[in-house]
Protein backbone atom coordinates (compact mmCIF):
# COMPACT_ATOMS: atom_id res chain seq x y z
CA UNK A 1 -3.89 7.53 -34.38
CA UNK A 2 -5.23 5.98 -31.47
CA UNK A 3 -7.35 7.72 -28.86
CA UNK A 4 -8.01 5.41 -26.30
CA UNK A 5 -6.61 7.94 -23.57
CA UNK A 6 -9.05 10.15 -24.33
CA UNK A 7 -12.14 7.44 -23.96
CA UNK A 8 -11.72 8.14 -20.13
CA UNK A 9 -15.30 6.73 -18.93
CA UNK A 10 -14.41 3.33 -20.94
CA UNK A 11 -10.97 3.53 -19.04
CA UNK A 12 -12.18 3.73 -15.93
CA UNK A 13 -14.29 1.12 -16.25
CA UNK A 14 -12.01 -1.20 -17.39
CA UNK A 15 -9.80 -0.38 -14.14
CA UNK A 16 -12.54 -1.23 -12.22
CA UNK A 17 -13.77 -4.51 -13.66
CA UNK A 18 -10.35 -5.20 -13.16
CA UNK A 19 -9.38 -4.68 -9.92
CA UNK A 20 -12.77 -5.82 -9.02
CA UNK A 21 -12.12 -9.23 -10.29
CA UNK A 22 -8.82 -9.38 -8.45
CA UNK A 23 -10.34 -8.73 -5.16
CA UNK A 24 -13.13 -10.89 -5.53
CA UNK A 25 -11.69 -13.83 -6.57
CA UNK A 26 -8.51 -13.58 -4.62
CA UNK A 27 -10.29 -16.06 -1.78
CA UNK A 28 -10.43 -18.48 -4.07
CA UNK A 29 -7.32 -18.03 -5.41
CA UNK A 30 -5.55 -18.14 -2.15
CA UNK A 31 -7.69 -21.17 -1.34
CA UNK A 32 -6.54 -23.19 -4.13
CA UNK A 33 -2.99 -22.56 -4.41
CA UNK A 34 -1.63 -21.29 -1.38
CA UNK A 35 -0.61 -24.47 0.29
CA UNK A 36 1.02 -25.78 -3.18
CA UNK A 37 3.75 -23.32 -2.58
CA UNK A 38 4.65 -25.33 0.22
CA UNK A 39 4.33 -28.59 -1.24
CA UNK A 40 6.62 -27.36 -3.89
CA UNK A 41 9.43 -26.18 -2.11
CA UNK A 42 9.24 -29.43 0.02
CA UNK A 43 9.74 -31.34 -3.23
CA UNK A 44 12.51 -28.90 -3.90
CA UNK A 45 11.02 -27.44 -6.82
CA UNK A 46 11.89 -23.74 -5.54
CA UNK A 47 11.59 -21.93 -8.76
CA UNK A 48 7.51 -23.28 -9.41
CA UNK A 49 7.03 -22.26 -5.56
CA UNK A 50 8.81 -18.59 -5.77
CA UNK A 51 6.46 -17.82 -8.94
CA UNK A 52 3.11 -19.48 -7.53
CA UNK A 53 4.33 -17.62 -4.10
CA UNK A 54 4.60 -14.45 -5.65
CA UNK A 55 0.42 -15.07 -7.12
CA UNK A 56 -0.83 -15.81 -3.82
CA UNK A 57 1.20 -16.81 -1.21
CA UNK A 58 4.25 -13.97 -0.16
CA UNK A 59 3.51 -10.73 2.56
CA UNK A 60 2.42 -8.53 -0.71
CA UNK A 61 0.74 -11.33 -3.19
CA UNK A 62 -0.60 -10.70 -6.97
CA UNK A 63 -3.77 -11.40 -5.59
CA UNK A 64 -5.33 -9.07 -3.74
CA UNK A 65 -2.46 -6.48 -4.15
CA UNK A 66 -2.81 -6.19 -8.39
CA UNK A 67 -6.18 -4.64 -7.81
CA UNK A 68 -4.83 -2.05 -5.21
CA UNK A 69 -3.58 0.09 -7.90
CA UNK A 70 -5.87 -0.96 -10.85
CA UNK A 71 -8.63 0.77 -7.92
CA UNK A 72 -6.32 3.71 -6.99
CA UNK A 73 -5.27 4.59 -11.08
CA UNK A 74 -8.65 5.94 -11.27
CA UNK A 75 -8.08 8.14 -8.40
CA UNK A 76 -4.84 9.20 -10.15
CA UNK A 77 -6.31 9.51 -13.35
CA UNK A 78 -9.05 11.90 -11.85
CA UNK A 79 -6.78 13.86 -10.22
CA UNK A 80 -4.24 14.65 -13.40
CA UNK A 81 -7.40 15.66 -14.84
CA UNK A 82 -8.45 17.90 -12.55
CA UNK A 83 -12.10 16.51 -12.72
CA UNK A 84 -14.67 17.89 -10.29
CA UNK A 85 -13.82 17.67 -6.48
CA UNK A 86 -17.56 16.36 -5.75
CA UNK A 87 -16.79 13.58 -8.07
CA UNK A 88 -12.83 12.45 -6.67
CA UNK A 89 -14.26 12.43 -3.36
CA UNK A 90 -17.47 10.47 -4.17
CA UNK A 91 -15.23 8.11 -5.30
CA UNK A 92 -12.67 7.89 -2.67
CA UNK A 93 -14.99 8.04 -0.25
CA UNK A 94 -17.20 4.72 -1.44
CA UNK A 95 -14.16 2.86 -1.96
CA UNK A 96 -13.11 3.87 1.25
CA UNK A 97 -16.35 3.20 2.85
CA UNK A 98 -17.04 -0.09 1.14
CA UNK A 99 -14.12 -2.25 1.13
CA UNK A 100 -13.45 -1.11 4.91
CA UNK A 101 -16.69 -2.47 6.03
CA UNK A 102 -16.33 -5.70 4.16
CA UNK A 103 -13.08 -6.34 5.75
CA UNK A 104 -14.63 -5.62 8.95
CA UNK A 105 -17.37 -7.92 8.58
CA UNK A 106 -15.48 -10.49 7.41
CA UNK A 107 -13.10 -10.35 10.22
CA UNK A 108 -15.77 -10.42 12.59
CA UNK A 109 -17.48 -13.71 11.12
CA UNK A 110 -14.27 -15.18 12.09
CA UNK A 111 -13.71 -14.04 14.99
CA UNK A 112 -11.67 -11.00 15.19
CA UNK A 113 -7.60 -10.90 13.87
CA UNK A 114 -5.51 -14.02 15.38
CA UNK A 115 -1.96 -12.78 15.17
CA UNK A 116 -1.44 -16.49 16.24
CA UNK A 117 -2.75 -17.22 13.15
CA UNK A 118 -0.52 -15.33 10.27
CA UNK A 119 1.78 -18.11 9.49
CA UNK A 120 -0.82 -21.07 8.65
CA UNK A 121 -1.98 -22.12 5.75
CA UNK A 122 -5.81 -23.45 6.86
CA UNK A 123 -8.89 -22.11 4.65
CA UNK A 124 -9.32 -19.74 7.65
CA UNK A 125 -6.32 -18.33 7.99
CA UNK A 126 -6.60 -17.00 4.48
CA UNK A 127 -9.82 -15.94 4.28
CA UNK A 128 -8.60 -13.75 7.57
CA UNK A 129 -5.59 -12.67 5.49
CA UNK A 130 -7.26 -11.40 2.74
CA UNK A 131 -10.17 -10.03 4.68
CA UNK A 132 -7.34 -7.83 6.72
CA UNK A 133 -6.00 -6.74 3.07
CA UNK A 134 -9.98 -5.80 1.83
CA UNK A 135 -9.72 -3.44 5.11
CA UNK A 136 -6.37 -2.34 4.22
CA UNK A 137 -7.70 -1.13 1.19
CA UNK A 138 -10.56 0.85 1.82
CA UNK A 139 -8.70 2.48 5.06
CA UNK A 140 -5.88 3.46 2.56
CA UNK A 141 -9.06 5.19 0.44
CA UNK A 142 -10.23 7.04 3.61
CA UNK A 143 -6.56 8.33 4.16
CA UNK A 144 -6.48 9.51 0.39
CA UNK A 145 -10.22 10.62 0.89
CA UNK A 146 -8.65 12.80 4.31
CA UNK A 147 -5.72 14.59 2.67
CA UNK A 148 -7.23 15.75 -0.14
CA UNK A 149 -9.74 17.55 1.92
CA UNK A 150 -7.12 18.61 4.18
CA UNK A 151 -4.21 19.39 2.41
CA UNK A 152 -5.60 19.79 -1.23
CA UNK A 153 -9.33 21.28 -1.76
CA UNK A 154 -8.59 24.00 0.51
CA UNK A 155 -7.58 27.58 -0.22
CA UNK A 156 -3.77 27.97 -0.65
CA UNK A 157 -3.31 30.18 2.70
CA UNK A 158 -4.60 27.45 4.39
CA UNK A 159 -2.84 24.64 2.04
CA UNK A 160 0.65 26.25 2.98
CA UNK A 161 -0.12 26.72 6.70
CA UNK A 162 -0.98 22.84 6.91
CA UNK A 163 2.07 21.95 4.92
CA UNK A 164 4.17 23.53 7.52
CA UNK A 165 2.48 21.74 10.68
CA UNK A 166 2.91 18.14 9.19
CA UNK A 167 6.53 17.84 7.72
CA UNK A 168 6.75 13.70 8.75
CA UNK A 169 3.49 13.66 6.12
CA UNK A 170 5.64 15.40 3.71
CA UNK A 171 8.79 13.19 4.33
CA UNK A 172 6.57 9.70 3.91
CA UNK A 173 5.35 11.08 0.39
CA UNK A 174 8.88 11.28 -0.69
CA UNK A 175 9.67 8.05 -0.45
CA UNK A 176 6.40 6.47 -0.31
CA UNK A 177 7.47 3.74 -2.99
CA UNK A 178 10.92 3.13 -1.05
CA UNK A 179 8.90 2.37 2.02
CA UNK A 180 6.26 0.11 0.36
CA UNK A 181 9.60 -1.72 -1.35
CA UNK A 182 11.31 -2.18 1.37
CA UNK A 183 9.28 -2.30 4.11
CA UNK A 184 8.54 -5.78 4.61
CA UNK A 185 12.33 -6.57 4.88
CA UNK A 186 12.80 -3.91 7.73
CA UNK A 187 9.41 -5.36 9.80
CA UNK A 188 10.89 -9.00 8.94
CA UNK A 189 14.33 -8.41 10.69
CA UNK A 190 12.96 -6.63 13.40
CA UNK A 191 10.10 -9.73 13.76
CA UNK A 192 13.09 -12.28 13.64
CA UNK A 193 15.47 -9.95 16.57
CA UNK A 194 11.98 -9.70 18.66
CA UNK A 195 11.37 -13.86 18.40
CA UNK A 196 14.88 -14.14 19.31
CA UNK A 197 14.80 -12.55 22.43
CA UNK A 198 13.10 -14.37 25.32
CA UNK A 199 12.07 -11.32 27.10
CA UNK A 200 9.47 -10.89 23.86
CA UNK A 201 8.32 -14.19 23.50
CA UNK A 202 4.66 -14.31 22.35
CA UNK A 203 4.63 -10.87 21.70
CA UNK A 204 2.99 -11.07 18.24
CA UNK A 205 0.09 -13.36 19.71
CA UNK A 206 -1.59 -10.33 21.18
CA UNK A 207 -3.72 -7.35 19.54
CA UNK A 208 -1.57 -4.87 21.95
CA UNK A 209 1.64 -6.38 20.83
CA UNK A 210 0.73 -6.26 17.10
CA UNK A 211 -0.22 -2.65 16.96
CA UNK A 212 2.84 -1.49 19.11
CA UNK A 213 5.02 -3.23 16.81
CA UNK A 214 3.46 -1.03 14.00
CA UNK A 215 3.97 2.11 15.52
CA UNK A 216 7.47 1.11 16.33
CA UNK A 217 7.82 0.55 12.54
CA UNK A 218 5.96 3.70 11.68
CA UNK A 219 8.69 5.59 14.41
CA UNK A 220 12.02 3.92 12.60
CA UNK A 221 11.04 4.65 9.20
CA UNK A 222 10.26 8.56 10.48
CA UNK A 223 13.73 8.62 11.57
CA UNK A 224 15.05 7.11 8.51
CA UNK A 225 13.19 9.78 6.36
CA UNK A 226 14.06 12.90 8.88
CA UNK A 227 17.93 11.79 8.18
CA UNK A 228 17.49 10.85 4.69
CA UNK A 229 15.52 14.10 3.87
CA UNK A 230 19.17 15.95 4.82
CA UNK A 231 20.82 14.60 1.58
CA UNK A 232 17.47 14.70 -0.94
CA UNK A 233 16.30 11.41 -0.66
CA UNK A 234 19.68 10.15 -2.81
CA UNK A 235 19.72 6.55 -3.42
CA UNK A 236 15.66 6.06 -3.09
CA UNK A 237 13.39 4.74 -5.51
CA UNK A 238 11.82 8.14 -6.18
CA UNK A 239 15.25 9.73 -6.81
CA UNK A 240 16.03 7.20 -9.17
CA UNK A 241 13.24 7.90 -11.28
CA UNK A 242 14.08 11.25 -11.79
CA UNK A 243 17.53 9.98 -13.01
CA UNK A 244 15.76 7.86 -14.99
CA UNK A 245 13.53 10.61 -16.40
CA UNK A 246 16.42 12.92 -16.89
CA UNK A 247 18.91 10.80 -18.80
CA UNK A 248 15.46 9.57 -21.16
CA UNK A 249 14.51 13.04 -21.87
CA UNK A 250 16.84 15.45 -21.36
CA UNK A 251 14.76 17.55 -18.61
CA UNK A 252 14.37 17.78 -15.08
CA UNK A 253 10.62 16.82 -14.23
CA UNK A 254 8.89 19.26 -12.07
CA UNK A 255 6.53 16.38 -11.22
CA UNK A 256 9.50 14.09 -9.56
CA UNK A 257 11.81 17.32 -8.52
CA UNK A 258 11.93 16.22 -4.85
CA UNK A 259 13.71 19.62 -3.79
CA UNK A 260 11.17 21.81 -5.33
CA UNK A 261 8.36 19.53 -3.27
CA UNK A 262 10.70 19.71 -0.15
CA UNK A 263 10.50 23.50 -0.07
CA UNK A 264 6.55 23.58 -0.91
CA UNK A 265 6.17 25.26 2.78
């Protein structure tokens, strides 16, 4: 039989020479092929740009994204295992740490974020791109790094009196896949209304603009999870999968039972 489940040192280190070498060679990646997409849809060849867009060119690319989770399975791994706190936060914590300060840097060697910039192609605008996504990355890390020492490796008094003071937390971890799915749609309709209308012209040039438009985004999907908690997150991602689950084995998993989560208070 084999046991390469249980070889969990050699595991994790294959997740992180993997999503290692996605991050670090997703510059030249991007470099390379990015501006082929365009050539190939202007040569009508949709299908070769749609497949070389998805690598490196759409909102949520192959490269860097593919090494997001490769990174953040070893957090998850951890976790199921319960291995030592010390260690789960040593490790969130560096990744955190790490990849936040290199996007940093890098953003400052060019200058800061040009909103201006988001739709070019040039070797610059890329490199800002992906520098952006390094710093995505590690504060995702921090925010993982936060709740568990918030919410999780505290005593359960405390756990249950936290729980209670941040419901929208609760509500975002419901349908956290949902939101990452679908996300980019909702900010891409409300980017082509805002364009549209003259009053907001040049709205998305600015830093100001930029991060009001976020928390506007942040505010509409609250809403959308306040209303859609009142019918148990039916229809989302996550409640699929438990459908899923069920049908395949016959059980209810405790794991994906979004009512018993709900009424963790």
């Amino acid at each position: 039989m084999n046991n390469n489940h249980t070889k969990v040192k050699r595991n994790y280190w294959i997740l992180g020479m993997l999503g290692l070498r996605v991050l670090v060679t997703t510059p030249l990646m991007r470099d390379w092929f990015a501006r082929d997409v365009e050539t190939l849809m202007g040569q009508g060849k949709y299908l070769s740009a749609a497949l070389l867009g998805a690598v490196v060119f759409d909102n949520f690319p192959i490269f860097p994204y593919a090494g997001f989770p490769l990174l953040g399975s070893i957090l998850g791994i951890a976790l199921a295992r319960n291995e030592s706190q010390r260690k789960i936060l040593l490790y969130t914590g560096v990744q955190g740490v790490v990849w936040f300060v290199i996007g940093m840097i890098g953003l400052q060697s060019l200058g800061g974020i040009d909103p201006s910039t988001i739709d070019l192609n040039t070797t610059e605008a890329l490199l800002e791109d992906t520098y952006r996504q390094y710093g995505q990355l590690g504060i995702s890390f921090l925010y993982f790094f936060a709740a568990l020492c918030l919410f999780d490796y505290i005593s359960p008094t405390t756990q249950a009196r936290r729980t209670r003071y941040f419901p929208w937390l609760r509500r975002f971890g419901m349908i956290s896949a949902t939101v990452y799915v679908f996300e980019s749609i909702l900010a891409a309709t409300f980017r082509h209304l805002l364009n549209a209308l003259p009053w907001f012209a040049g709205w998305n040039e600015s830093m100001g603009g930029v991060i009001l438009y976020g928390l506007f985004l942040v505010g509409v999907w609250g809403l959308i999870a306040y209303f859609w908690e009142k019918i148990n997150y039916k229809f989302s991602l996550e409640w699929g999968l438990i459908q899923i689950i069920k049908k395949g084995s016959g059980k209810q998993s405790d794991k994906y039972d979004l009512e018993r989560l709900k009424n963790m208070e």
